[in-house]
N, C-alpha and C. Protein backbone atom coordinates (compact mmCIF):
# COMPACT_ATOMS: atom_id res chain seq x y z
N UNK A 1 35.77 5.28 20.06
CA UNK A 1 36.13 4.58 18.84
C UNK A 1 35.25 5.05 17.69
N UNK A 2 34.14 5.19 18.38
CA UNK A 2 33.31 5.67 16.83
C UNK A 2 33.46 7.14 16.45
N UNK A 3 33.94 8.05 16.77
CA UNK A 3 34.67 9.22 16.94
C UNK A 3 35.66 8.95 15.85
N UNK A 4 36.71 8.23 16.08
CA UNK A 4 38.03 8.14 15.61
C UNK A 4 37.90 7.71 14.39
N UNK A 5 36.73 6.45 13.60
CA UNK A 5 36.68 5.91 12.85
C UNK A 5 35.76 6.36 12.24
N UNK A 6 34.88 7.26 12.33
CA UNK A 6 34.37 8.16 10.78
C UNK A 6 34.72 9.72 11.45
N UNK A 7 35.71 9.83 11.87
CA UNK A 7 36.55 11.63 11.73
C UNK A 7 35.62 12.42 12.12
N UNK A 8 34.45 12.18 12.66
CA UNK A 8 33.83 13.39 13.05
C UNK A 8 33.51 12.86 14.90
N UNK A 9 33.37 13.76 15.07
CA UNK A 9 32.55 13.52 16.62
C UNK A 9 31.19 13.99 17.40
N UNK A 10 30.47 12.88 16.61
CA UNK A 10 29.53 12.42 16.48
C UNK A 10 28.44 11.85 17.76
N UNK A 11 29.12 11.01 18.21
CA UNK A 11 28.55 9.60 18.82
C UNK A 11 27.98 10.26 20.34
N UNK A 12 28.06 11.29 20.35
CA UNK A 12 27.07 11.65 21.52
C UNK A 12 25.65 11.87 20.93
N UNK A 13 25.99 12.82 19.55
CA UNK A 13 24.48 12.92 19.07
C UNK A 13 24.05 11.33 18.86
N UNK A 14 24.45 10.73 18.40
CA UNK A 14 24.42 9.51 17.72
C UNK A 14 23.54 8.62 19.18
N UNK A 15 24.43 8.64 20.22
CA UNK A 15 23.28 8.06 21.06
C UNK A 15 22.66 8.55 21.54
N UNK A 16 22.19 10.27 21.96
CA UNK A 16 20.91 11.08 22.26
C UNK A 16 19.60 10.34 21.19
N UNK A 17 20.33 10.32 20.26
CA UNK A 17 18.88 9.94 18.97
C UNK A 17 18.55 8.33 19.12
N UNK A 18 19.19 7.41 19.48
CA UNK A 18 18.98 6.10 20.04
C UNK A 18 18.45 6.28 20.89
N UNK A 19 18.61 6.86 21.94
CA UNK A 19 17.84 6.95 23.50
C UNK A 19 16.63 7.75 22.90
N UNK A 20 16.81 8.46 22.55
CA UNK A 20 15.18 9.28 21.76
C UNK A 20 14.14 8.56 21.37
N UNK A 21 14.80 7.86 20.28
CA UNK A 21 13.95 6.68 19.08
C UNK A 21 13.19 5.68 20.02
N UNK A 22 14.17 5.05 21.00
CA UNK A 22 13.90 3.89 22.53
C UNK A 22 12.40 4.70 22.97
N UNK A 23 12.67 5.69 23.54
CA UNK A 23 11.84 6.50 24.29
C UNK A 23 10.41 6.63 23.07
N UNK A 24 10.78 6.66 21.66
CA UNK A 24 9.33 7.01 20.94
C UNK A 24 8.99 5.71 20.45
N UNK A 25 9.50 4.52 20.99
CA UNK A 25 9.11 3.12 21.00
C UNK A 25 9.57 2.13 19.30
N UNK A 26 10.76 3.31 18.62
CA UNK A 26 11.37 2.68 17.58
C UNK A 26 12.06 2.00 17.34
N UNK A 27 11.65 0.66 16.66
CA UNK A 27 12.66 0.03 16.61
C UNK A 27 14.20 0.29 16.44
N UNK A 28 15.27 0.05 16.83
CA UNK A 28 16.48 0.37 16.68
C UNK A 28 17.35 -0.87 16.71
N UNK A 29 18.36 -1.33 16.00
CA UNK A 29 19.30 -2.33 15.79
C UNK A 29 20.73 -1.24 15.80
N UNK A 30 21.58 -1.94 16.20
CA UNK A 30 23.13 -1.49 15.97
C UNK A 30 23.65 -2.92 15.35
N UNK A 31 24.78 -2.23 14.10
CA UNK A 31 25.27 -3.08 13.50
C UNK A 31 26.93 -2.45 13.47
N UNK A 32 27.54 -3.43 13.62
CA UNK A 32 29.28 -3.18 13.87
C UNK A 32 30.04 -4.01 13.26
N UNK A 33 30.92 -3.35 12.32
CA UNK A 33 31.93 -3.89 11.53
C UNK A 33 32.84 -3.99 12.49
N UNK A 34 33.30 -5.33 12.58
CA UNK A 34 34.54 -5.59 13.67
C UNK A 34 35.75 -5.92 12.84
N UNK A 35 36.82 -4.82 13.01
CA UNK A 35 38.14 -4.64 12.40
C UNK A 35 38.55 -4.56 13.57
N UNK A 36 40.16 -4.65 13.89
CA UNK A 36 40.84 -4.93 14.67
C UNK A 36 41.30 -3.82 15.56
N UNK A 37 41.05 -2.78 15.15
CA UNK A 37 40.40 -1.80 16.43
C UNK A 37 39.03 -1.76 17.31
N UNK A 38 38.13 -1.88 16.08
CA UNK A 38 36.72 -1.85 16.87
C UNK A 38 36.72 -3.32 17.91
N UNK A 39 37.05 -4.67 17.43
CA UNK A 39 37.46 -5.97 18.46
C UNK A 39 38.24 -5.76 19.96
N UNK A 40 39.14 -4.79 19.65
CA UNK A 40 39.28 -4.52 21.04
C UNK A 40 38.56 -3.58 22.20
N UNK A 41 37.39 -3.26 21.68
CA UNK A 41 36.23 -2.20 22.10
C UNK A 41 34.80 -3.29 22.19
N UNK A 42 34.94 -4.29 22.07
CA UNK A 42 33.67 -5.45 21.43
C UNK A 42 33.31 -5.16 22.95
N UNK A 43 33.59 -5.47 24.20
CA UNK A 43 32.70 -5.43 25.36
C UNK A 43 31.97 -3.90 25.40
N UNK A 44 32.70 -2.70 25.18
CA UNK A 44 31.79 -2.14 25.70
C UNK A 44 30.94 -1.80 24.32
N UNK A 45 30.45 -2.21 23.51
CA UNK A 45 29.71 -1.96 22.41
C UNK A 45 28.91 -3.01 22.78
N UNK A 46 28.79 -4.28 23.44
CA UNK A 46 27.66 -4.75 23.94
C UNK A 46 27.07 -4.52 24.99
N UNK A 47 27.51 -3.90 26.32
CA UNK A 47 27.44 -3.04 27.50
C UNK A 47 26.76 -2.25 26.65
N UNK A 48 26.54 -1.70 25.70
CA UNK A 48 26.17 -0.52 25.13
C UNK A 48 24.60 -0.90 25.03
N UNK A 49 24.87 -1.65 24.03
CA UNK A 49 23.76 -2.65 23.63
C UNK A 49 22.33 -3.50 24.70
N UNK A 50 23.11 -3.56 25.57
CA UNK A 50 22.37 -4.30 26.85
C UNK A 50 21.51 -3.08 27.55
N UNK A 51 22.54 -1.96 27.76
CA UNK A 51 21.85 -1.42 28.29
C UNK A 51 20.54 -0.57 27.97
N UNK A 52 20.69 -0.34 26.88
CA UNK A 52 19.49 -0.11 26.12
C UNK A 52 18.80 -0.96 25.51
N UNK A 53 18.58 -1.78 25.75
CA UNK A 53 18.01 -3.35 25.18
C UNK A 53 18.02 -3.27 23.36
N UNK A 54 19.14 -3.29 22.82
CA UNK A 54 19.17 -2.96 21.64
C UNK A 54 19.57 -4.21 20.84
N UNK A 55 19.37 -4.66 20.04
CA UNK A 55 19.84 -6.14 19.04
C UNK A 55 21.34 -5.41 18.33
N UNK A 56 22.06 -6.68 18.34
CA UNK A 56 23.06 -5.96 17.62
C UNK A 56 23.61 -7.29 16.80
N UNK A 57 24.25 -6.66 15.78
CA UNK A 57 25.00 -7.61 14.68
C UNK A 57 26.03 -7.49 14.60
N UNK A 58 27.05 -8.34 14.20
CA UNK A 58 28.15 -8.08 14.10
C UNK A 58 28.59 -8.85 12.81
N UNK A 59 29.76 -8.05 11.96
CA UNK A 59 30.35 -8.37 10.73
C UNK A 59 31.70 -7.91 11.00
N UNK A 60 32.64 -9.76 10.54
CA UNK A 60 33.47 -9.06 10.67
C UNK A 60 34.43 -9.28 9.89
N UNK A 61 35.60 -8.66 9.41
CA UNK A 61 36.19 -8.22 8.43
C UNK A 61 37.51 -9.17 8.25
N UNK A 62 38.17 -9.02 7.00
CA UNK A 62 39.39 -9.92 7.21
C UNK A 62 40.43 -9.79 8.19
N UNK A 63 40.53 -10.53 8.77
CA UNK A 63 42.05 -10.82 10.17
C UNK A 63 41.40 -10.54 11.31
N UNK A 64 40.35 -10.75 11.29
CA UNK A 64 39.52 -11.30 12.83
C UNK A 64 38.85 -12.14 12.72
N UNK A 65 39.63 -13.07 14.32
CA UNK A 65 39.06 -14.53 14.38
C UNK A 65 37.35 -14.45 13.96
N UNK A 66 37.01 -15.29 13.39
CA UNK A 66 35.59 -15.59 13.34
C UNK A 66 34.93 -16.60 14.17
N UNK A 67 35.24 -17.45 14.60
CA UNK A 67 34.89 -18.47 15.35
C UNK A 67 34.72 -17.47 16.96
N UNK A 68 33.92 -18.48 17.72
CA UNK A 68 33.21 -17.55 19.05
C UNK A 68 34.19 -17.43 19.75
N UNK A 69 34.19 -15.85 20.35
CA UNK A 69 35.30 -15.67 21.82
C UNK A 69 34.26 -14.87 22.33
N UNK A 70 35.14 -15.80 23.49
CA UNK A 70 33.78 -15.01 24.92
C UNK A 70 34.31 -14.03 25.59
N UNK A 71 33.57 -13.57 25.88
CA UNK A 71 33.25 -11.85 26.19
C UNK A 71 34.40 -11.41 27.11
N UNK A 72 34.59 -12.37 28.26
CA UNK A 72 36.13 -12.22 28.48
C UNK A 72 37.51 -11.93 28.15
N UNK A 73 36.95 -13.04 26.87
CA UNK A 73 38.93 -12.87 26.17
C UNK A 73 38.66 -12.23 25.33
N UNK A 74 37.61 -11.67 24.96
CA UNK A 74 37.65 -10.45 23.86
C UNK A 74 38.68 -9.13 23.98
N UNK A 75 39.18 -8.76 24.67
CA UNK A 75 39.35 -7.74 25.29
C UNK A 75 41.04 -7.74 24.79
N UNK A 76 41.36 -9.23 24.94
CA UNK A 76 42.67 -9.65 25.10
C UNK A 76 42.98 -10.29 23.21
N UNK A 77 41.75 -10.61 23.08
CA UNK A 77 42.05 -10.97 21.41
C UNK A 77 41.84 -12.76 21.30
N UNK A 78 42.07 -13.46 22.49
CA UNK A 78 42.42 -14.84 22.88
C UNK A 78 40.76 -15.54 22.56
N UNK A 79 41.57 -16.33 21.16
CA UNK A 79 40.00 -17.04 20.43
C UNK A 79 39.78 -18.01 21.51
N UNK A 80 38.54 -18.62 21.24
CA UNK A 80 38.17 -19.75 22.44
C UNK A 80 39.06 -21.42 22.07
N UNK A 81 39.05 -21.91 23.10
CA UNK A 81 39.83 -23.20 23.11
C UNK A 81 39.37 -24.37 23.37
């Protein structure tokens, strides 16, 4: 997804230099604009996140639910009930 959405292909360098920065003890945050492509990618961008013990933020844009969905129904779009 992050490939597709800034046209270059990138995101391998992109996380060599995260795993780098980790390794030279730099702080690092990921921050993700959630539009209605990137929302259906939301699990593995925190899988992402976890596994490198990374903080992450999320912003998100008009026509995605804002209120909490759990990590489950993310996938599926299905706000919480």
């Amino acid at each position: 997804m992050f490939n597709q959405i800034r046209g270059i292909y990138s995101f391998d360098k992109v996380k060599k230099n995260i795993i780098e920065a980790k390794k030279m003890g730099l702080e690092i945050e990921l921050f993700s604009i959630i539009t209605k492509e990137t929302f259906q990618k939301i699990d593995s961008t925190i899988d992402f996140a976890k596994k490198w013990g990374l903080p992450i933020h999320f912003s998100p844009v008009s026509g995605v639910p804002r209120e909490f969905v759990e990590k489950s129904k993310a996938k599926s779009g299905k706000r919480r009930t």
